[in-house]
C-alpha atoms as a PDB file:
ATOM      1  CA  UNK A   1     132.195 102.654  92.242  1.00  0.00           C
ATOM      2  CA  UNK A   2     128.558 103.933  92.963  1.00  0.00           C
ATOM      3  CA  UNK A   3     128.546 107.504  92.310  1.00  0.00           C
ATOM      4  CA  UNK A   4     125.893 109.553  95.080  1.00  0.00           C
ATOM      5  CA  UNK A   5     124.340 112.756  94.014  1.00  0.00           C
ATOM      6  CA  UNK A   6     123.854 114.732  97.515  1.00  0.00           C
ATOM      7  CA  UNK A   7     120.468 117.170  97.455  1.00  0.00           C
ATOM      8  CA  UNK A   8     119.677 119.287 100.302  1.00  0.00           C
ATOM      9  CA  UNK A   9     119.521 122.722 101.395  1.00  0.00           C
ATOM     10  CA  UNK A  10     121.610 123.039 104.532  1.00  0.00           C
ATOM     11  CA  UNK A  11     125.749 122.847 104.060  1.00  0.00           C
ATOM     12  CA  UNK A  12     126.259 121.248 106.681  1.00  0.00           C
ATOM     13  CA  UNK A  13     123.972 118.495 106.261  1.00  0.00           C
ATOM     14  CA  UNK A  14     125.541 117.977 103.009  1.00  0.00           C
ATOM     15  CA  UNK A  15     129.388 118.026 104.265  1.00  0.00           C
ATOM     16  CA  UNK A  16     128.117 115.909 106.745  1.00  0.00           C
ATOM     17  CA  UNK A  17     127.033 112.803 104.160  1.00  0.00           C
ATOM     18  CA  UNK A  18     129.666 113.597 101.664  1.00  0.00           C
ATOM     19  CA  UNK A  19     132.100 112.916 104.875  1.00  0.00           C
ATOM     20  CA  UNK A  20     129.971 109.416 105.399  1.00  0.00           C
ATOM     21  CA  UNK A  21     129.672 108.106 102.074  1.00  0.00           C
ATOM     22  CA  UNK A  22     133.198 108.975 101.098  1.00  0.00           C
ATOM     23  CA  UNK A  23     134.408 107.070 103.844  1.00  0.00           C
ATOM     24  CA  UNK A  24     132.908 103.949 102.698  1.00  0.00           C
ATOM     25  CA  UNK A  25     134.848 102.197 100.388  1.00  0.00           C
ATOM     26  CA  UNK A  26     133.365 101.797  96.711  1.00  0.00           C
ATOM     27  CA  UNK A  27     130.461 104.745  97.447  1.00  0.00           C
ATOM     28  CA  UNK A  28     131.406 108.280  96.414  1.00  0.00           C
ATOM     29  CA  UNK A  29     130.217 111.738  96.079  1.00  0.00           C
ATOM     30  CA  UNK A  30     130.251 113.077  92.894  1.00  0.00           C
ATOM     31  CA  UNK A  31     128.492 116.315  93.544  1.00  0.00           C
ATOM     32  CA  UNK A  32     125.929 117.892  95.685  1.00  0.00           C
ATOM     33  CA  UNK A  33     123.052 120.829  94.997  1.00  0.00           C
ATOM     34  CA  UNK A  34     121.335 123.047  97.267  1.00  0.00           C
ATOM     35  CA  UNK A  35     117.777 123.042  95.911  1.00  0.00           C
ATOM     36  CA  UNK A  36     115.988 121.098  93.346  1.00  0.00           C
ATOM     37  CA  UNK A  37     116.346 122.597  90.670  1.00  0.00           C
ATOM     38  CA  UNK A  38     120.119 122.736  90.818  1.00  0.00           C
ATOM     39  CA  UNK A  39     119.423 118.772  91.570  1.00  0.00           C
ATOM     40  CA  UNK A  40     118.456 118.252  88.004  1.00  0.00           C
ATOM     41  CA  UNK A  41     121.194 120.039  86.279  1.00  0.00           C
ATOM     42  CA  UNK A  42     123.945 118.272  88.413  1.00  0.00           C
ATOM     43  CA  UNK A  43     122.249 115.041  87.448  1.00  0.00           C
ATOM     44  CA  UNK A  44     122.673 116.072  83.604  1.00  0.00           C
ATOM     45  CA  UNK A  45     126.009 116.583  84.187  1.00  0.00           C
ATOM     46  CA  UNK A  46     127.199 113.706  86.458  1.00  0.00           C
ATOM     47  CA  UNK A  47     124.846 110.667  85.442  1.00  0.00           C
ATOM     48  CA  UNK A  48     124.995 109.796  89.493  1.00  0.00           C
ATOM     49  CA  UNK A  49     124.127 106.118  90.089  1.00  0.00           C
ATOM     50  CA  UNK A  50     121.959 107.169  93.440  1.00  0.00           C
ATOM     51  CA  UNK A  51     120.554 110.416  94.247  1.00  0.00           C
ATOM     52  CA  UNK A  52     119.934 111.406  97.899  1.00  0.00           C
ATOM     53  CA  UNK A  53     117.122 113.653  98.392  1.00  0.00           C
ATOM     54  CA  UNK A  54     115.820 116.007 100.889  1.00  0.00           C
ATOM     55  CA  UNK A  55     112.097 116.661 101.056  1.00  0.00           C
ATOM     56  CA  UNK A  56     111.812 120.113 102.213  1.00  0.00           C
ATOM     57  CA  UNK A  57     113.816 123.005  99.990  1.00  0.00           C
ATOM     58  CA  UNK A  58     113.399 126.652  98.615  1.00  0.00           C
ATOM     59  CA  UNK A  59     112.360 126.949  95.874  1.00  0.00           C
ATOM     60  CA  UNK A  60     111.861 123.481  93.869  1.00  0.00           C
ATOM     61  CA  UNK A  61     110.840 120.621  96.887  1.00  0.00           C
ATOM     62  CA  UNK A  62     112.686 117.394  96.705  1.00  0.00           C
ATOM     63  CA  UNK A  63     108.814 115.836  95.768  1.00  0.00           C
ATOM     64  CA  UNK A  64     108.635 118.150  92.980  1.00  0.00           C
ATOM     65  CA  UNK A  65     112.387 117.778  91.970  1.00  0.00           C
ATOM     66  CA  UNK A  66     111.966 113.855  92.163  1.00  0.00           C
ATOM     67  CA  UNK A  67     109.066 113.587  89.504  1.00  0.00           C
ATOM     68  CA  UNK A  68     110.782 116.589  87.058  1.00  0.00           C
ATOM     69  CA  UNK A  69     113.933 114.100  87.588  1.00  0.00           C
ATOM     70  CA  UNK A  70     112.454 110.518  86.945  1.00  0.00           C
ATOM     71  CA  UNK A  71     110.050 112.063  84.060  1.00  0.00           C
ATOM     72  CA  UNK A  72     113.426 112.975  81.888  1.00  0.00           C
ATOM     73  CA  UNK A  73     115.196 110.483  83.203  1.00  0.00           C
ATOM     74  CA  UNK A  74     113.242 107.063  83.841  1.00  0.00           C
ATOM     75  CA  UNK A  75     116.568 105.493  84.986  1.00  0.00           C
ATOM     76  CA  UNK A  76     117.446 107.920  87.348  1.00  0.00           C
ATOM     77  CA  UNK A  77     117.322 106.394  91.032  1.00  0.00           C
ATOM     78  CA  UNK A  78     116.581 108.968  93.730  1.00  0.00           C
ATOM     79  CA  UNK A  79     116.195 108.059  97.637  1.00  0.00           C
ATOM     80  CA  UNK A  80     114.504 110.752  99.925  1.00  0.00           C
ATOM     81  CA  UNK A  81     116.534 111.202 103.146  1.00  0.00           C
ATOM     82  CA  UNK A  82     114.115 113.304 105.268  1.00  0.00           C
ATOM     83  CA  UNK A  83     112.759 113.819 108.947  1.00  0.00           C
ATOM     84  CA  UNK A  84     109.385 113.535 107.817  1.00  0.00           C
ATOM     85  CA  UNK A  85     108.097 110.263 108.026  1.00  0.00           C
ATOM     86  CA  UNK A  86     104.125 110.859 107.458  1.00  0.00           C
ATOM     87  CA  UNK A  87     101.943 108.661 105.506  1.00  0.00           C
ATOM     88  CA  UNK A  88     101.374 111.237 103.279  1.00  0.00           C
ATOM     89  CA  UNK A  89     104.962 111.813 102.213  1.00  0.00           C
ATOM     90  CA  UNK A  90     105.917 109.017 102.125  1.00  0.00           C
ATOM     91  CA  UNK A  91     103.456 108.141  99.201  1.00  0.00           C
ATOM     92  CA  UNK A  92     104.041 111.392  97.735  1.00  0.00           C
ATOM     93  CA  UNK A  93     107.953 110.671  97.341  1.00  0.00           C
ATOM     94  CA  UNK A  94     107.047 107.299  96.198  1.00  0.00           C
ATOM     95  CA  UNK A  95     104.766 108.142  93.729  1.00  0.00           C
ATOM     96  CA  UNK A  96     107.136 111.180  92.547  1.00  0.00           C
ATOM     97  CA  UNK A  97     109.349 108.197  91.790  1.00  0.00           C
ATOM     98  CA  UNK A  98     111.327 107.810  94.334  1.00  0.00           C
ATOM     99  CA  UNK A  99     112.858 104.142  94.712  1.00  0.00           C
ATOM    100  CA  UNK A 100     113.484 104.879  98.352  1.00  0.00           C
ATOM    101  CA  UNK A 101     112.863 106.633 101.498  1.00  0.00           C
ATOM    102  CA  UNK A 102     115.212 106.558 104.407  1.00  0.00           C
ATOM    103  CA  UNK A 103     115.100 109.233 107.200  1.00  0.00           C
ATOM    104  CA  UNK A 104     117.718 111.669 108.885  1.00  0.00           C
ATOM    105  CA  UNK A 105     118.053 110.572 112.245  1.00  0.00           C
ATOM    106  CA  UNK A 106     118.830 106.400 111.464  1.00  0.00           C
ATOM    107  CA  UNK A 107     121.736 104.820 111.612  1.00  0.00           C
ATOM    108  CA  UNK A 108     124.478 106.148 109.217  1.00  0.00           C
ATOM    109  CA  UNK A 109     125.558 102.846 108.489  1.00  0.00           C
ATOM    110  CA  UNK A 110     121.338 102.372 107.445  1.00  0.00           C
ATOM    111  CA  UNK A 111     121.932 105.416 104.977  1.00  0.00           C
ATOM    112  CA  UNK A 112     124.922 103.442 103.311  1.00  0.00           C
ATOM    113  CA  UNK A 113     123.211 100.590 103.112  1.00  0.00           C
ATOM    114  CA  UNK A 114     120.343 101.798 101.548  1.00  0.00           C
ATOM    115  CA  UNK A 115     122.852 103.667  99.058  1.00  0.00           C
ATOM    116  CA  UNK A 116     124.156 100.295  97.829  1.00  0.00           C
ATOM    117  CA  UNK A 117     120.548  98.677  97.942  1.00  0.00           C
ATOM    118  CA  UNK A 118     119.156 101.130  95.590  1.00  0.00           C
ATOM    119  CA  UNK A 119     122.194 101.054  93.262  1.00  0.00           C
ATOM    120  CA  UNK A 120     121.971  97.337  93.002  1.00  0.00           C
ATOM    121  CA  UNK A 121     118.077  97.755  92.082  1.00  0.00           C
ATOM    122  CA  UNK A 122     116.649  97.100  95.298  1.00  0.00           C
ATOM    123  CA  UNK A 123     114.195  99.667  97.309  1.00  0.00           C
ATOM    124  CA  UNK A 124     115.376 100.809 100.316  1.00  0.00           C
ATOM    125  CA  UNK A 125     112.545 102.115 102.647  1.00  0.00           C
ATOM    126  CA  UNK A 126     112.553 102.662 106.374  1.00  0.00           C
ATOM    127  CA  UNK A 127     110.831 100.427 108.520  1.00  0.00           C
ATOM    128  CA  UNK A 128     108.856 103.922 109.957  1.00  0.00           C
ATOM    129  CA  UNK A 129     107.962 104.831 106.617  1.00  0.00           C
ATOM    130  CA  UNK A 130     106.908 101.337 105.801  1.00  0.00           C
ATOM    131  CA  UNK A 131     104.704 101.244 108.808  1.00  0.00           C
ATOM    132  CA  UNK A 132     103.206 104.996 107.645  1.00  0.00           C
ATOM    133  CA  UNK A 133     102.164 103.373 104.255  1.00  0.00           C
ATOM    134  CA  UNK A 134     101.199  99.622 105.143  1.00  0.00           C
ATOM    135  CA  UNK A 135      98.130  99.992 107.680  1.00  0.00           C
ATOM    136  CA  UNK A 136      95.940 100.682 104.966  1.00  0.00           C
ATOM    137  CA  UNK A 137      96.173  97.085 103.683  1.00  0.00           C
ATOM    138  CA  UNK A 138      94.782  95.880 107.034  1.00  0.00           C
ATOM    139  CA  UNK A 139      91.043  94.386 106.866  1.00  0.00           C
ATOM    140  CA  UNK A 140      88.825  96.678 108.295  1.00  0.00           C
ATOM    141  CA  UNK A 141      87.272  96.023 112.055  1.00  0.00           C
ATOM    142  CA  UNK A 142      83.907  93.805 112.326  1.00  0.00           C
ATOM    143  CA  UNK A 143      80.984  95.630 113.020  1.00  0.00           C
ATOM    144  CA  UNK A 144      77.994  94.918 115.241  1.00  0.00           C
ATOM    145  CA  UNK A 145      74.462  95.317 114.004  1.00  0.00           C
ATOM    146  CA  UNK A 146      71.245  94.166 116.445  1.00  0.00           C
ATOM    147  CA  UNK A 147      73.353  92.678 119.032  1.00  0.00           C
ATOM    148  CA  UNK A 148      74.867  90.440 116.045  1.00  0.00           C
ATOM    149  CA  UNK A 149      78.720  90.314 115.401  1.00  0.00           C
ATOM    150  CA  UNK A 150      79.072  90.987 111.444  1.00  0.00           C
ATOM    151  CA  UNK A 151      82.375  90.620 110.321  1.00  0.00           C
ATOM    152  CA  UNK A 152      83.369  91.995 106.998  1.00  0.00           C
ATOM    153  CA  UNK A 153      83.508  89.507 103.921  1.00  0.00           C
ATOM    154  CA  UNK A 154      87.372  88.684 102.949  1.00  0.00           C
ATOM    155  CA  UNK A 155      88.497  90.534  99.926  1.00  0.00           C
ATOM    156  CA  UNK A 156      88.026  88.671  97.064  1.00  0.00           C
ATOM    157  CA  UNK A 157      91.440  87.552  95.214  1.00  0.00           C
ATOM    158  CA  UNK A 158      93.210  90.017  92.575  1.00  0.00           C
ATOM    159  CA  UNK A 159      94.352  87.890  89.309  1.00  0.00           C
ATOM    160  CA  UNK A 160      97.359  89.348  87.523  1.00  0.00           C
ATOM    161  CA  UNK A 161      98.528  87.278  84.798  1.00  0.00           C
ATOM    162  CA  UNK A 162      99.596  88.155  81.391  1.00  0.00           C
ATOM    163  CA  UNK A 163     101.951  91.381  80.607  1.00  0.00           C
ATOM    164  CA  UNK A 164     100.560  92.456  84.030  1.00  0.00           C
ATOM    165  CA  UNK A 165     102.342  89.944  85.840  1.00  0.00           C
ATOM    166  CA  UNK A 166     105.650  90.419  84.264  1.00  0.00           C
ATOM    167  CA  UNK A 167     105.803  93.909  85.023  1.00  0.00           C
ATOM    168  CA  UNK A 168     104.670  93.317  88.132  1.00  0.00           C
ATOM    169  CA  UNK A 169     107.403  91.108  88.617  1.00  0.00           C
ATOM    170  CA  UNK A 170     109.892  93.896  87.348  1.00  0.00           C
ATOM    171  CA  UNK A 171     108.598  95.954  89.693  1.00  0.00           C
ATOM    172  CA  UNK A 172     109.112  94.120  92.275  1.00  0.00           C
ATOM    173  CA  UNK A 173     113.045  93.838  91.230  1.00  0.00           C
ATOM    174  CA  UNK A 174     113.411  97.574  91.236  1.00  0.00           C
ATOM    175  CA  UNK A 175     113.547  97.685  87.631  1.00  0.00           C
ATOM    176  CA  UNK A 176     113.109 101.251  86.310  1.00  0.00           C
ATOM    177  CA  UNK A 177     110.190 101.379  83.206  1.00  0.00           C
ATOM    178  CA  UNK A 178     112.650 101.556  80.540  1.00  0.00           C
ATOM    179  CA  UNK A 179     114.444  98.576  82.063  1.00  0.00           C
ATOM    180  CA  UNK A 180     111.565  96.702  82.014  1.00  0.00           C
ATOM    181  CA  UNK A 181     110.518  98.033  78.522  1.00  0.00           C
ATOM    182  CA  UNK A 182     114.268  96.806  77.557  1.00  0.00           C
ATOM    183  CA  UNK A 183     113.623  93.469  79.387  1.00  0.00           C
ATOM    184  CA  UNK A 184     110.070  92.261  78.067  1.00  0.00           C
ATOM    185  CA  UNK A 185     110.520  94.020  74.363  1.00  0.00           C
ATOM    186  CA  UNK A 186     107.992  96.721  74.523  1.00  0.00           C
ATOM    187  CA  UNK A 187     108.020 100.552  74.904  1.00  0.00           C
ATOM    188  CA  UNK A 188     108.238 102.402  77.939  1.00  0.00           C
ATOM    189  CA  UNK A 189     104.750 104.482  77.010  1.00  0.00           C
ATOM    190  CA  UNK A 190     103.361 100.414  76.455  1.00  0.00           C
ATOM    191  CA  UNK A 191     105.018  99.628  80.398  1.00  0.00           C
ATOM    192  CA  UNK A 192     103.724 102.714  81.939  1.00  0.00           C
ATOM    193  CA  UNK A 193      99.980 101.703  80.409  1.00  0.00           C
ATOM    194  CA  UNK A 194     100.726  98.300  82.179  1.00  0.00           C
ATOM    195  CA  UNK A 195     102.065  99.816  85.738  1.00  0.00           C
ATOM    196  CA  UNK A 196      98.936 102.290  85.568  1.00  0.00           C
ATOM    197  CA  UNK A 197      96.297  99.398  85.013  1.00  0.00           C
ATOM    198  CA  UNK A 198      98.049  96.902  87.414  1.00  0.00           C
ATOM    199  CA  UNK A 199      98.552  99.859  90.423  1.00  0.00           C
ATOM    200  CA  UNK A 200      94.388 100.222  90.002  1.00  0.00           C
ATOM    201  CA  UNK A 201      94.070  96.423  90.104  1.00  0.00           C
ATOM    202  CA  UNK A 202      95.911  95.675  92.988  1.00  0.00           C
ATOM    203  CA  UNK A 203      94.613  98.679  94.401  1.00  0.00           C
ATOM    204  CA  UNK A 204      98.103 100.681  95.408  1.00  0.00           C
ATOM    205  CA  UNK A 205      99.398 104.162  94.435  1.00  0.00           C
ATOM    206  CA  UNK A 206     103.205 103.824  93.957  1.00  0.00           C
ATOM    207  CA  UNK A 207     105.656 101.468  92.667  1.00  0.00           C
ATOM    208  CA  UNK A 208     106.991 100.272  96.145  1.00  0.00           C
ATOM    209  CA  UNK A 209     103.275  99.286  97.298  1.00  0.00           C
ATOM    210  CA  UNK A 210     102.996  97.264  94.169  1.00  0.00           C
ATOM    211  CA  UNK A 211     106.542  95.545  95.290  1.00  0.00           C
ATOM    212  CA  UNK A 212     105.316  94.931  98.893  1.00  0.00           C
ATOM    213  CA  UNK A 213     102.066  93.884  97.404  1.00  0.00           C
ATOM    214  CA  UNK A 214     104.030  91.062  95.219  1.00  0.00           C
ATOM    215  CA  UNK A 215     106.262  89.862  97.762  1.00  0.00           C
ATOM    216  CA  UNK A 216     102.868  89.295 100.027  1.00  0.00           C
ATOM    217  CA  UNK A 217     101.029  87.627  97.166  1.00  0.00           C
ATOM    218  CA  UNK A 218     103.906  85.276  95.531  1.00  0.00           C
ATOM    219  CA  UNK A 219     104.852  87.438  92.483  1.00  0.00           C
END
C-alpha cells in the first residue's frame, strides 16, 4: 500500500485528492495538513511513502516546507502539485528537494501515476514543467560579425567518472542521498559533497536536471 500525505491549504482541494487517490486501489491517504508547517509534523507522525505538495500556503510555503522536510528527513519523497508552472518554481521545488512536480489542472489519472512513480523511486515531472526548465540546455544562436556567420564553438565534453559517476547514476534512479550513501558505503555528508561537485560540473542546479542530464549523456 503506498501511503500519500495530502498538503494544501484549501479543503476542498484536499477532499477532492483524498476522494482520487483512495479510489485507486493500493494508493491511500493517510493524512492531510493545511499549511506547511502542519506538513512536517504529520510526516513525523505517519512516515507517508509520497507527499503531495502545494506551492502556495499561509504561513510556511510548500518550497519552504519541502527543504525543512527533506533536510530532517533525506528519505522523505515530496511531489509539488501546483498551478504554477514557471521556470523559476519549478527549480525552486526541485532544488528544495522535491522528487517531483506535477500540476493541478492534468489529468487525474497523471496525478496517480506520478504517485506510484515517485513511490517506486522514479521522478515524476510534467512535461510543462520539463519544458520551463530544459531550454536552458539549448546551444545558444550563431552570431554575425562583418557580414560573417560565426557560429558558437560546441561545448566541450563533461567527464564524470569515479564516485561522481556512481552517484550520478543514483541520481538518476531517484535514489534519495542516504540511499545512495547506503548503496556505495559512504556517508550521506561524503554523497552530498559528491552531488554538490557533480551539479557544478555538469552545470545543473537540482537533482532532476542532473537525471535528465544522465539519461541525455549515457549515465
Amino acid at each position: 500500500m503506498i501511503r500519500v500525505l495530502v498538503v494544501d491549504d484549501h479543503p476542498l482541494v484536499r477532499a477532492g485528492l483524498r476522494a482520487l487517490v483512495d479510489g485507486e486501489e493500493g494508493v491511500q491517504v493517510v493524512a492531510e495538513a493545511a499549511d506547511g508547517e502542519r506538513s512536517l509534523d504529520a510526516w513525523r507522525q505517519h512516515r507517508p511513502d509520497v507527499v503531495l505538495m502545494d506551492l502556495s500556503m499561509p504561513g510556511i510555503g510548500g518550497v519552504e516546507a519541502t527543504r525543512r522536510l527533506v533536510e530532517e528527513h533525506p528519505d522523505a519523497r515530496v511531489v509539488v502539485l501546483t498551478s504554477v508552472p514557471d521556470a523559476a518554481t519549478v527549480r525552486e521545488a526541485l532544488g528544495a528537494g522535491a522528487v517531483g512536480y506535477l500540476l493541478k489542472d492534468a489529468d487525474p489519472a497523471s496525478v496517480v501515476a506520478g504517485v506510484r512513480a515517485a513511490a517506486a523511486g522514479d521522478a515524476p515531472l510534467d512535461p510543462r514543467a520539463a519544458r520551463a526548465v530544459l531550454p536552458a540546455r539549448g546551444a545558444p544562436p550563431a552570431t554575425v560579425d562583418r557580414g560573417q556567420e560565426v557560429r558558437p564553438e560546441p561545448p566541450r565534453p563533461v567527464a564524470v567518472a569515479g564516485r561522481e559517476a556512481d552517484v550520478l547514476r543514483l541520481i538518476a534512479q531517484g535514489l534519495a542521498n542516504k540511499q545512495i550513501g547506503q548503496r556505495l558505503g559512504i556517508s550521506e555528508r561524503t554523497v552530498k559533497a559528491h552531488a554538490g561537485s557533480l551539479f557544478r560540473r555538469i552545470g545543473v542546479a537540482d537533482r532532476t536536471s542532473a537525471a535528465l542530464w544522465a539519461r541525455d549523456h549515457g549515465y
